[in-house]
Protein backbone atom coordinates (compact mmCIF):
# COMPACT_ATOMS: atom_id res chain seq x y z
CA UNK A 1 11.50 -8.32 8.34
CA UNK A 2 10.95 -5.21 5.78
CA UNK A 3 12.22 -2.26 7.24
CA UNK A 4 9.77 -0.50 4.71
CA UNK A 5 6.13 -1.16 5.57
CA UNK A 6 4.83 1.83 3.99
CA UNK A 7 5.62 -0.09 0.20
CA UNK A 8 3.22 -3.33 1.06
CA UNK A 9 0.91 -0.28 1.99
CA UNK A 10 1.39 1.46 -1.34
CA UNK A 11 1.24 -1.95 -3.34
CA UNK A 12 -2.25 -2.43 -1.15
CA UNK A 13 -3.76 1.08 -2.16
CA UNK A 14 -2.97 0.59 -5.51
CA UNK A 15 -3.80 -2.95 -5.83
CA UNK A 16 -7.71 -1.58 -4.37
CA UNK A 17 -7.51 1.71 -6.24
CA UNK A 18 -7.12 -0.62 -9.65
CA UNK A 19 -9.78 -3.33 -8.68
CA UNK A 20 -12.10 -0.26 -8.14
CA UNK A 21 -11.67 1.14 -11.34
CA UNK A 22 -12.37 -2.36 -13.07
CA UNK A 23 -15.34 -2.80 -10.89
């Protein structure tokens, strides 16, 4: 188990943040 759950949720934002910007 990742003791760091807040990274997946960075690597989520960004991931969103980057498709919204190519949309």
């Amino acid at each position: 188990m990742d003791r760091h759950p807040s990274s997946h949720i960075i690597e989520l934002r960004a991931f969103l943040f980057l498709d919204f910007l190519i949309f």
